[in-house]
Each structure stands twice: as structure tokens, then as C-alpha cells.
C-alpha atoms as a PDB file:
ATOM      1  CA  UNK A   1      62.728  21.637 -21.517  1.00  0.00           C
ATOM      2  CA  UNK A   2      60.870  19.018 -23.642  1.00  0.00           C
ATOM      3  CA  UNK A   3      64.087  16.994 -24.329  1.00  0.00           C
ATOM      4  CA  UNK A   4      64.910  16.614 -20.540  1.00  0.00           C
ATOM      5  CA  UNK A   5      61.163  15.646 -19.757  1.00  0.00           C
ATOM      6  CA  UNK A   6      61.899  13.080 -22.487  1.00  0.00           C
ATOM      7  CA  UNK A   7      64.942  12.067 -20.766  1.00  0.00           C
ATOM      8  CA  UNK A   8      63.955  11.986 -17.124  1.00  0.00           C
ATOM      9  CA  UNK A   9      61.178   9.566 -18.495  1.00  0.00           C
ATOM     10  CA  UNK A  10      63.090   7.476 -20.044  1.00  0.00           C
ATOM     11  CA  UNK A  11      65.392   6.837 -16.525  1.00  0.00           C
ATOM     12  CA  UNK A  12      62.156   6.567 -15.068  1.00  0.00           C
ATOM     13  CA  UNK A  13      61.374   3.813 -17.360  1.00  0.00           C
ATOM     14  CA  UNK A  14      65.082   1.997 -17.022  1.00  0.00           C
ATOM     15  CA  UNK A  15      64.546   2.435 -13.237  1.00  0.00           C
ATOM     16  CA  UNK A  16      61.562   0.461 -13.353  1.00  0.00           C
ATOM     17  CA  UNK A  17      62.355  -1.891 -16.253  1.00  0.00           C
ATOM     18  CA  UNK A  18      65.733  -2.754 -13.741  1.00  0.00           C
ATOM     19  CA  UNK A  19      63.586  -3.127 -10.646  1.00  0.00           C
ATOM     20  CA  UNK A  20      61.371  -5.307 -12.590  1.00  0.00           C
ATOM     21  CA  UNK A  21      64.023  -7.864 -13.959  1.00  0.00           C
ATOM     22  CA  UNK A  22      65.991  -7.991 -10.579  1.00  0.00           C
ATOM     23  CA  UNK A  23      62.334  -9.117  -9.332  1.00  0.00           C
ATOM     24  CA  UNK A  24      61.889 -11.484 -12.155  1.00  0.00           C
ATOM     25  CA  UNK A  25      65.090 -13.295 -11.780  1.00  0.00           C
ATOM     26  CA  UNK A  26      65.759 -13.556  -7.648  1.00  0.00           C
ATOM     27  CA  UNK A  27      64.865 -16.406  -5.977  1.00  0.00           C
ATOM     28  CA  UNK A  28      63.360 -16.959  -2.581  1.00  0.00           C
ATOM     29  CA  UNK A  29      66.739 -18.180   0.027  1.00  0.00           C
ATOM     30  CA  UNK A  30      65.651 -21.617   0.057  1.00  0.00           C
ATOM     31  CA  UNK A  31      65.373 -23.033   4.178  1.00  0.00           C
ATOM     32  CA  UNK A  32      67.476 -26.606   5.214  1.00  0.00           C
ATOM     33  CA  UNK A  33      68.028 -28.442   8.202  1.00  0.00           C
ATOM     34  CA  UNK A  34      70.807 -27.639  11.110  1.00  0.00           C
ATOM     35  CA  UNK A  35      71.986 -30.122  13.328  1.00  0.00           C
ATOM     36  CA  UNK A  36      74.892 -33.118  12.974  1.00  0.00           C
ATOM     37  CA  UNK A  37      73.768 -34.392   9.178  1.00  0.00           C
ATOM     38  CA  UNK A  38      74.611 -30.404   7.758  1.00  0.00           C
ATOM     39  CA  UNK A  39      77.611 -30.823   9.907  1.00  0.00           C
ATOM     40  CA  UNK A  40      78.647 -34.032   8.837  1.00  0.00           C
ATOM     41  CA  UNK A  41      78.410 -32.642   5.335  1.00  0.00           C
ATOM     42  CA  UNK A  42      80.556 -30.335   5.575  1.00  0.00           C
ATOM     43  CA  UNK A  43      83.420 -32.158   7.199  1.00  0.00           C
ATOM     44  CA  UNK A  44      83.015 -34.291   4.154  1.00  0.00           C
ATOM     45  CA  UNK A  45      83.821 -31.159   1.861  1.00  0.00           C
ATOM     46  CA  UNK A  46      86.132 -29.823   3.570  1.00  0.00           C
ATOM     47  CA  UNK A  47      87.907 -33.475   3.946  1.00  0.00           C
ATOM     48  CA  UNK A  48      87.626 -34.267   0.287  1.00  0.00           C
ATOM     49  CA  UNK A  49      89.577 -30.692  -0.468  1.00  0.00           C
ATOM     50  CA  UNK A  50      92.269 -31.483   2.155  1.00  0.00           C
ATOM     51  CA  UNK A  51      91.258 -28.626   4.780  1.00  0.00           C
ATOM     52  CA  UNK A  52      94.380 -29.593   7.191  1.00  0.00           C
ATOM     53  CA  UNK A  53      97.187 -29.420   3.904  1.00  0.00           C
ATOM     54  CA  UNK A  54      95.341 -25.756   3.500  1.00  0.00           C
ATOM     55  CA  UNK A  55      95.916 -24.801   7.367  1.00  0.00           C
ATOM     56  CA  UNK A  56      99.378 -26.525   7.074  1.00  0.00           C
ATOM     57  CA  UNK A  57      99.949 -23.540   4.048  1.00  0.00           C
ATOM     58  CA  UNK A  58     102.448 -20.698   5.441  1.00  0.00           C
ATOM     59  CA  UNK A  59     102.084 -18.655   2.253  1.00  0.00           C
ATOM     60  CA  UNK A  60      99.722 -18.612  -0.406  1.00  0.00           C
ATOM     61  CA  UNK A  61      99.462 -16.035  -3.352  1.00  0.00           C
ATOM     62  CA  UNK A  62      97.165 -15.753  -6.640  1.00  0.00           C
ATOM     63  CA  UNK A  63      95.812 -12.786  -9.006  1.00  0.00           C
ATOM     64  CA  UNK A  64      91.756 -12.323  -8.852  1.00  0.00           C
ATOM     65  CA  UNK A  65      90.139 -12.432 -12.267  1.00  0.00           C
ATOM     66  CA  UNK A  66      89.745  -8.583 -12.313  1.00  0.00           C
ATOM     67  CA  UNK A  67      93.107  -7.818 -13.680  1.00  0.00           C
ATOM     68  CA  UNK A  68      95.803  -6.187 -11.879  1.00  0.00           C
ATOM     69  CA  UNK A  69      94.112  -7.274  -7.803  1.00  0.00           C
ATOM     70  CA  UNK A  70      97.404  -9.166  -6.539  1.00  0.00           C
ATOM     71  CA  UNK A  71      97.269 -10.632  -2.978  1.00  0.00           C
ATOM     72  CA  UNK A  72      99.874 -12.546  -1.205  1.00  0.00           C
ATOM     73  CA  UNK A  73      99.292 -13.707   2.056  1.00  0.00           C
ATOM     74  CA  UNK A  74     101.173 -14.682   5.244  1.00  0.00           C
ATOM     75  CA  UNK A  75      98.905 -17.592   6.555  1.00  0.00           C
ATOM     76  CA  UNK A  76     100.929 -17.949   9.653  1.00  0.00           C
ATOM     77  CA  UNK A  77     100.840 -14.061  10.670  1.00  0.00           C
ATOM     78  CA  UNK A  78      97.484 -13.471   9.025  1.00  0.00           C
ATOM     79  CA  UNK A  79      98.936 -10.819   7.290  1.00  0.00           C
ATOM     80  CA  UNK A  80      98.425  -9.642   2.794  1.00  0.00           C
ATOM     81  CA  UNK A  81      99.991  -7.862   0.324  1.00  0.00           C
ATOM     82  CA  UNK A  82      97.034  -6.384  -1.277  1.00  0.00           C
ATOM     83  CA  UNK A  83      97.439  -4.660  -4.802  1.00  0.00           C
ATOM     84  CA  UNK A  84      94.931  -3.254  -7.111  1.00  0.00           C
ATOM     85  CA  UNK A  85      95.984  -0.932  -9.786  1.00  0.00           C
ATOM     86  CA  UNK A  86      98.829   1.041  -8.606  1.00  0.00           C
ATOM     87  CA  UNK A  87      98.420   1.073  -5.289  1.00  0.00           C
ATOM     88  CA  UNK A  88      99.725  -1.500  -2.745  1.00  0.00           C
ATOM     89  CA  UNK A  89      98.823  -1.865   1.353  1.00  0.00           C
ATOM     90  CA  UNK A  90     100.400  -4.244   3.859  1.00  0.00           C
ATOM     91  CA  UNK A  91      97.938  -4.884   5.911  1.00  0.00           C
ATOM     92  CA  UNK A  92      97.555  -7.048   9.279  1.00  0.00           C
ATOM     93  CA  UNK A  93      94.252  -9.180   8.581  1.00  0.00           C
ATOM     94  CA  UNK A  94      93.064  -9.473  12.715  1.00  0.00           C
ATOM     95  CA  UNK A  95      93.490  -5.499  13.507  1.00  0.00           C
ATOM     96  CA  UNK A  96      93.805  -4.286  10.305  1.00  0.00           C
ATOM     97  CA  UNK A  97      96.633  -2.218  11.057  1.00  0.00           C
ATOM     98  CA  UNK A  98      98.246  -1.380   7.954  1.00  0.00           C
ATOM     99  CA  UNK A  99     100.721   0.577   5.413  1.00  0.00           C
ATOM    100  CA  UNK A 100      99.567   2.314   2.346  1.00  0.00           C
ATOM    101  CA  UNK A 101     101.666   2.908  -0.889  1.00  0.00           C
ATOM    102  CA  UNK A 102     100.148   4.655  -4.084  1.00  0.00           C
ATOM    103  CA  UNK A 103     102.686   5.042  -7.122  1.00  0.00           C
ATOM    104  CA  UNK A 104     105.339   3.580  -4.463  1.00  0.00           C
ATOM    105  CA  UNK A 105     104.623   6.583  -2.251  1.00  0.00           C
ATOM    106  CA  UNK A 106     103.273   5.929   1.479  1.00  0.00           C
ATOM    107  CA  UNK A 107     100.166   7.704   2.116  1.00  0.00           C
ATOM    108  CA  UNK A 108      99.007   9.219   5.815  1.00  0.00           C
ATOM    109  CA  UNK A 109      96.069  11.082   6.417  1.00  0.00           C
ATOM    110  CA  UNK A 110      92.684  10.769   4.385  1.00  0.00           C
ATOM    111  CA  UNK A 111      94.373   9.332   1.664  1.00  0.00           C
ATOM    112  CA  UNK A 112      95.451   6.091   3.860  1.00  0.00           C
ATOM    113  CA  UNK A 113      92.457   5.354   5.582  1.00  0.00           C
ATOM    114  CA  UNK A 114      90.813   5.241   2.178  1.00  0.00           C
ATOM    115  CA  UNK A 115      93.182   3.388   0.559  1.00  0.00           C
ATOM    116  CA  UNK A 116      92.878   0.724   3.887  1.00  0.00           C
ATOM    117  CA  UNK A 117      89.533   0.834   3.386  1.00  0.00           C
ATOM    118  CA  UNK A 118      89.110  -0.172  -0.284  1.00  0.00           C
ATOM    119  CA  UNK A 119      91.859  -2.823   0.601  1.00  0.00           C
ATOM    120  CA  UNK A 120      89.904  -4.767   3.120  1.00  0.00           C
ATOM    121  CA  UNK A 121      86.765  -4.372   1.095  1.00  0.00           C
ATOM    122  CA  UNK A 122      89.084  -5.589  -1.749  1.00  0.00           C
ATOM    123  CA  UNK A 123      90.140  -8.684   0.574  1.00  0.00           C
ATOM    124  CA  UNK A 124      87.206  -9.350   2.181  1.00  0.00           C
ATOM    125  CA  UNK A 125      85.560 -10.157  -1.628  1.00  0.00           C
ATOM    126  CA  UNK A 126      88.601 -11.358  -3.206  1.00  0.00           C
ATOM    127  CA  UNK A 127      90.352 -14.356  -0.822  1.00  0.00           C
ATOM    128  CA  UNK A 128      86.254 -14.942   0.133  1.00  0.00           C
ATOM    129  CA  UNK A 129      86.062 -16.117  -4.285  1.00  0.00           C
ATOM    130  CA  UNK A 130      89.465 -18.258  -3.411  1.00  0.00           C
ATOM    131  CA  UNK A 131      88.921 -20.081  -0.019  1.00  0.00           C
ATOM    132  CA  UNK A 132      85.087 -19.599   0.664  1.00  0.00           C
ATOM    133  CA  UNK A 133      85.179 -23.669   0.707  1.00  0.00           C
ATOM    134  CA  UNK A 134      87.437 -23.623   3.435  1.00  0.00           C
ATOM    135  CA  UNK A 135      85.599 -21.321   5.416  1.00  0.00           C
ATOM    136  CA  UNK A 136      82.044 -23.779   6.322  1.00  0.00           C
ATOM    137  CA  UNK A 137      82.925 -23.729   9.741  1.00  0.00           C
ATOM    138  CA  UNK A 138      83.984 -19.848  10.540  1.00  0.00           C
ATOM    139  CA  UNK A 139      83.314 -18.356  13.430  1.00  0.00           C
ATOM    140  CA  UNK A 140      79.471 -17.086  12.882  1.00  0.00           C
ATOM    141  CA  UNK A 141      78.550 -19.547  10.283  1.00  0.00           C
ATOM    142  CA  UNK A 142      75.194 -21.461  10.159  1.00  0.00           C
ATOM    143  CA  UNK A 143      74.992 -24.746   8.111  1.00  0.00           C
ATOM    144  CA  UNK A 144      71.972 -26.028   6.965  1.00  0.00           C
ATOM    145  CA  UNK A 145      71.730 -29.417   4.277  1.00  0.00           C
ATOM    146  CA  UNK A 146      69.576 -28.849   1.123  1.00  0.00           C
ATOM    147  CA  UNK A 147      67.815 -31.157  -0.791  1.00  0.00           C
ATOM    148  CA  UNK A 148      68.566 -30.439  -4.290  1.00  0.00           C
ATOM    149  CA  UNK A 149      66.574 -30.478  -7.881  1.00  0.00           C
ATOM    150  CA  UNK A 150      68.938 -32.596  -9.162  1.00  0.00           C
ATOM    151  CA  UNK A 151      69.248 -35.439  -6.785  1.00  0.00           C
ATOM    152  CA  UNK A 152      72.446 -34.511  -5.098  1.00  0.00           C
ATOM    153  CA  UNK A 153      72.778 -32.993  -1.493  1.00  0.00           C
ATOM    154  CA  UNK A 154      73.736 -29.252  -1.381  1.00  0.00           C
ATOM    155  CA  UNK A 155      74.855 -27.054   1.876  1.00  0.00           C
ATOM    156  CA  UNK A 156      73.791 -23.585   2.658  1.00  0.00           C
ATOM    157  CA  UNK A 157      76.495 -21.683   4.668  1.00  0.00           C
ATOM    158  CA  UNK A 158      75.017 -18.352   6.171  1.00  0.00           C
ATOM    159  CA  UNK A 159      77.636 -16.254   7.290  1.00  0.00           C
ATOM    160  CA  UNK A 160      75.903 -14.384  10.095  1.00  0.00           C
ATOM    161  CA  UNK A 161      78.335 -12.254  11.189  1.00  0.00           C
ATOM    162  CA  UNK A 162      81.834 -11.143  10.108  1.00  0.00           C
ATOM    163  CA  UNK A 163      83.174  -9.395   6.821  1.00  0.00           C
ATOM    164  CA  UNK A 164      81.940  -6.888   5.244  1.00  0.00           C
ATOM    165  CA  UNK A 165      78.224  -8.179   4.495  1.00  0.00           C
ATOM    166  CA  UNK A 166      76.958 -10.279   7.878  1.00  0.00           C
ATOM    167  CA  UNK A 167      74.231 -11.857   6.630  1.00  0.00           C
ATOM    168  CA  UNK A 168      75.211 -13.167   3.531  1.00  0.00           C
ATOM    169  CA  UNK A 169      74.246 -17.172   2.116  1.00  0.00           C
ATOM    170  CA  UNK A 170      75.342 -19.138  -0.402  1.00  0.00           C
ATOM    171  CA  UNK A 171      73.765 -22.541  -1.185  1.00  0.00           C
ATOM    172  CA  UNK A 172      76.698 -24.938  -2.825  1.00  0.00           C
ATOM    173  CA  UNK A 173      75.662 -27.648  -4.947  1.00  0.00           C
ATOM    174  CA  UNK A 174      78.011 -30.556  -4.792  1.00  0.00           C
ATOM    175  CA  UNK A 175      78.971 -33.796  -6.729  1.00  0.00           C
ATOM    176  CA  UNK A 176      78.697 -37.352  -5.842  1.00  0.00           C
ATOM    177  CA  UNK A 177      82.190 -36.796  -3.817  1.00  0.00           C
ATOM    178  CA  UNK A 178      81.287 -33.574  -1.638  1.00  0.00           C
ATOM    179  CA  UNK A 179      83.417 -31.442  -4.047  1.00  0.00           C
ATOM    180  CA  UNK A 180      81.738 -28.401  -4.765  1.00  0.00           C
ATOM    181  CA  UNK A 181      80.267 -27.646  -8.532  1.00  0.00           C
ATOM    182  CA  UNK A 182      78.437 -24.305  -8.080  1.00  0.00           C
ATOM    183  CA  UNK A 183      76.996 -21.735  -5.784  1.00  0.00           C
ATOM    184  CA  UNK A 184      74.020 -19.587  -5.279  1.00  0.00           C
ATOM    185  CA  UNK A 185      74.449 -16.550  -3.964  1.00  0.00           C
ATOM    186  CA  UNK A 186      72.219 -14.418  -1.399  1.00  0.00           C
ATOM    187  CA  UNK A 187      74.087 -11.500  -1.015  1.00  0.00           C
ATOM    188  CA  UNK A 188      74.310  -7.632  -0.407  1.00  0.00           C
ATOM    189  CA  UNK A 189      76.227  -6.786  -2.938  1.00  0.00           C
ATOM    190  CA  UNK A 190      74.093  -8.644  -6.079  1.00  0.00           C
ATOM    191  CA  UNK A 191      70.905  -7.075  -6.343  1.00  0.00           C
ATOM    192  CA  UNK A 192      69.525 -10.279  -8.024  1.00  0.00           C
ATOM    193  CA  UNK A 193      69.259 -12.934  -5.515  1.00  0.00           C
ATOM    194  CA  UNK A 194      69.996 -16.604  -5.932  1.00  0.00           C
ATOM    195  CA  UNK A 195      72.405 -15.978  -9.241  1.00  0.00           C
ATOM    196  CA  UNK A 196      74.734 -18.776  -9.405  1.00  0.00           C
ATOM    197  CA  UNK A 197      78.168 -19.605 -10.116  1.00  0.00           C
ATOM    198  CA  UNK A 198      80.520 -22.626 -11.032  1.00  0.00           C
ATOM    199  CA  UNK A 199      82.867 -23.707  -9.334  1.00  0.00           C
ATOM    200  CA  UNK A 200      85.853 -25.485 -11.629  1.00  0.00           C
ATOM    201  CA  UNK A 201      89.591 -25.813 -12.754  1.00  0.00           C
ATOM    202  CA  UNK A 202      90.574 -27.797  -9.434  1.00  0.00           C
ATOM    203  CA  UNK A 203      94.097 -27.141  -8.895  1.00  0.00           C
ATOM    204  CA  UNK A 204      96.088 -28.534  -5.952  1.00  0.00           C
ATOM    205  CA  UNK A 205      98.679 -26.206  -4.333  1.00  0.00           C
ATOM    206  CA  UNK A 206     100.314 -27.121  -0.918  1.00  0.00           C
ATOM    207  CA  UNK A 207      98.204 -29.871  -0.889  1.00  0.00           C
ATOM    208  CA  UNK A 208      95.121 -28.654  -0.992  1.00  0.00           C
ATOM    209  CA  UNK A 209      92.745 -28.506  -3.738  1.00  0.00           C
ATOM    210  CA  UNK A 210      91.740 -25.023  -4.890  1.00  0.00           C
ATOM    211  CA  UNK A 211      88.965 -23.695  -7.768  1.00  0.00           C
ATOM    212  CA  UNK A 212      90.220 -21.468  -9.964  1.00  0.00           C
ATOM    213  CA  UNK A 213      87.389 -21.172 -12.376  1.00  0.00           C
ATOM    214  CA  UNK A 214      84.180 -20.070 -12.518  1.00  0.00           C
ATOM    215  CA  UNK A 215      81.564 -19.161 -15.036  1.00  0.00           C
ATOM    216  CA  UNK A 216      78.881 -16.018 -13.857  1.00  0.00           C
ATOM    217  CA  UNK A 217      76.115 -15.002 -15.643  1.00  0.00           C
ATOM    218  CA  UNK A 218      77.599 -16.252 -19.068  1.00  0.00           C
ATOM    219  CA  UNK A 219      81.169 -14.856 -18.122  1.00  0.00           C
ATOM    220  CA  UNK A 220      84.316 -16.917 -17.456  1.00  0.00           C
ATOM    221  CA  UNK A 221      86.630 -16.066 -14.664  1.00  0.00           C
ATOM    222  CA  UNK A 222      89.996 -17.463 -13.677  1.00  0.00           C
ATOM    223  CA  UNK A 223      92.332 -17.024 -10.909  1.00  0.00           C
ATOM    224  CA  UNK A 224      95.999 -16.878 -11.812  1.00  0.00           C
ATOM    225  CA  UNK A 225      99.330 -17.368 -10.305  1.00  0.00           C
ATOM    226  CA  UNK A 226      98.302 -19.418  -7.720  1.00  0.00           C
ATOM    227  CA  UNK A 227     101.144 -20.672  -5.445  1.00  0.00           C
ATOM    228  CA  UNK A 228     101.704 -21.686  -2.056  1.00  0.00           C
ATOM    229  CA  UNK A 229     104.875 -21.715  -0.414  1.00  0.00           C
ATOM    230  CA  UNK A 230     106.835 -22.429   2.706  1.00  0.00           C
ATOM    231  CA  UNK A 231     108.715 -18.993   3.355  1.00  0.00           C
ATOM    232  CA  UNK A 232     108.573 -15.475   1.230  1.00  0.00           C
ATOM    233  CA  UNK A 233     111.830 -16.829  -0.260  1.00  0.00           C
ATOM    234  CA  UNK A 234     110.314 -18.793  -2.354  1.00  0.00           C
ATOM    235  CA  UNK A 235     108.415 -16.009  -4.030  1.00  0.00           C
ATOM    236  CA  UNK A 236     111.416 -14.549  -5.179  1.00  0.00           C
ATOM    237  CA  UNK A 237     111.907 -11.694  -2.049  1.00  0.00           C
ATOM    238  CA  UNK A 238     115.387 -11.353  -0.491  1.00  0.00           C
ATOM    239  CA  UNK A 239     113.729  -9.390   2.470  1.00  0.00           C
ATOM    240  CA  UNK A 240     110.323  -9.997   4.529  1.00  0.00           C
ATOM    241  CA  UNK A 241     107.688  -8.065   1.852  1.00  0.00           C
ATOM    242  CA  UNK A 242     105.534  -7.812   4.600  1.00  0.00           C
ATOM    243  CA  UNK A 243     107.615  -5.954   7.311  1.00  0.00           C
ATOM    244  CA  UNK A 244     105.789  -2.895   8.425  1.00  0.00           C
END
């Protein structure tokens, strides 16, 4: 009985010691200014990374830096191949219809909504890390233009509704030419608010300039197999891969 007093005290303690340190390190969301300048901003980013080549894309296709989460995605029909361990789901991105497959076996029942389920979370997170710059202007978005510490103008984008997380803000920090550098990150899923990440390894695919890199809390990430392409065919498939 003595050793699981000790033990319950000592989660007790980590509990505290967590709650503590999340306290320690967030930072307040920082408030900007709305109207044309934030605006104007962002048409600047988005023109320096060649937003109409990345609309223009038909397919487009990478790995996410957690190993084995494939996704290759139909631009045109708004539809992905999502893939995470063994399990794969075709899934239609507007209804989110979809088709399940674990060890190559469809699923029904329980079993496919949870797979669907875990896929869209999975999607929601993943394509957010690849295209979030193209995405300033979504429906439900709120700009606002930040003075930053280091000079340079920054742009919050609060995504107010839509996703998984409405409510969600990140505050990017840009270079001299609009291009993004970093982020800082208000968000549901990070209990420490305001962590930031960098935003690197520029890579231009289609036409449009993509990050593939970025550095959190001492950890370096990077996307792989990124392509774009003009028709499935030039993925290798003989057949359409996403035919439901």
C-alpha cells in the first residue's frame, strides 16, 4: 500500500511538473491588423510560391515525415490515397465518401468508419504540414499582419472554421521576399502554445514551390517523394488507383 501511495505521488508530481512547463513555455496569440495591407500580404506569399502553377497541379503525391503515411492526391477530383501502416482508404475529400482496405482486405462495418476516421484526421494534419501556405485565403480564414521582433513583417492566418480543429492560428514569419521561414503555432492539438517551426528545403514541383523541411522542437523533419504529375500514369498505375 505504501509503494502505490509513493507512486500515485509521484504522477501527482509529473502532472503538475507538466502543467507547469506547458505554462512556462506558451505564449500569449499575439493580435494584428485585418483589412487590405494583411491581404495584400498574403497575395504576395502566395505569388512568390506560384499559387496558380499549384491550382494548375492535377496530381500531387509525397510521404509525411512519420514513416510509412503515403498520400496521393487527385487535385482535379479532390480525391487521396491515404496510407498509414498497413492500411489504405480511397477517400473523396468534399463528402468523404470512401473505401477502406487493411492488409489489402476491404473493411465494412465498425472497422471502416474507424479506419475513415483516422484517415481524414490523418489528412486533415498531414496535406495541412504540405500546402498550409497555399491555403491563406480558405474559406473561413482570418488574416491579420504582424509586426515582428526581428524587423520583418509576419501574417497570422486563423482558420476559424473547417478541419478538424476550427479555431486554430499560426503566425508565419517571412523573409525579405514573402517566402515563408517559420511558424508559430496556436493549436488544439499542442498543449504548449506558440511552439514554432521552420519552414525549409524549397523544392519546386509542377511549378510551384513547396517546403519540405522543417525543424520542431530540436527535431528535423522531411517530406519525401514529392511529385506532381499530369495523369495517374505517370505514377506508374496502368488503371485509375482511385476508382471506387
Amino acid at each position: 500500500m505504501k509503494f502505490l501511495k509513493i507512486i500515485l505521488l509521484l504522477l501527482v508530481v509529473l502532472v503538475v511538473l507538466g502543467f507547469i512547463t506547458i505554462k512556462v513555455m506558451s505564449k500569449e496569440r499575439p493580435k494584428g491588423q485585418t483589412g487590405p495591407e494583411a491581404d495584400t500580404l498574403a497575395t504576395q506569399v502566395l505569388a512568390g510560391l506560384n499559387k496558380s502553377a499549384f491550382d494548375a497541379i492535377p496530381y500531387l503525391r509525397w510521404e509525411f515525415f512519420r514513416p510509412g503515411q503515403k498520400y496521393f492526391w487527385d487535385k482535379k477530383a479532390n480525391k487521396a490515397i491515404i496510407e498509414w501502416d498497413n492500411n489504405k482508404v480511397i477517400m473523396q475529400l468534399d463528402s468523404q465518401e470512401a473505401q477502406s482496405y487493411s492488409e489489402g482486405i476491404k473493411q465494412e462495418g465498425a472497422a471502416h468508419d474507424e479506419l475513415k476516421k483516422k484517415a481524414w484526421s490523418n489528412w486533415c494534419n498531414d496535406s495541412f504540414w504540405m500546402i498550409a501556405p497555399f491555403k491563406l485565403f480558405d474559406s473561413g480564414t482570418q488574416r491579420e499582419i504582424m509586426d515582428l521582433e526581428n524587423g520583418n513583417k509576419g501574417i497570422k492566418v486563423t482558420y476559424v472554421s473547417g478541419g478538424v480543429t476550427p479555431g486554430d492560428a499560426y503566425l508565419w514569419e517571412l523573409d525579405k521576399n514573402h517566402r515563408p521561414v517559420a511558424w508559430k503555432m496556436w493549436t488544439k492539438i499542442i498543449p504548449v502554445k506558440g511552439m514554432g517551426a521552420t519552414w525549409a528545403g524549397w523544392e519546386k514541383h509542377g511549378g510551384a514551390w513547396f517546403s519540405t523541411e522543417h525543424t520542431l522542437a530540436s527535431k528535423k523533419m522531411k517530406m519525401k517523394n514529392v511529385k506532381a504529375g499530369n495523369s495517374w500514369a505517370d505514377f506508374g498505375y496502368e488503371s485509375d488507383p482511385f476508382a471506387m
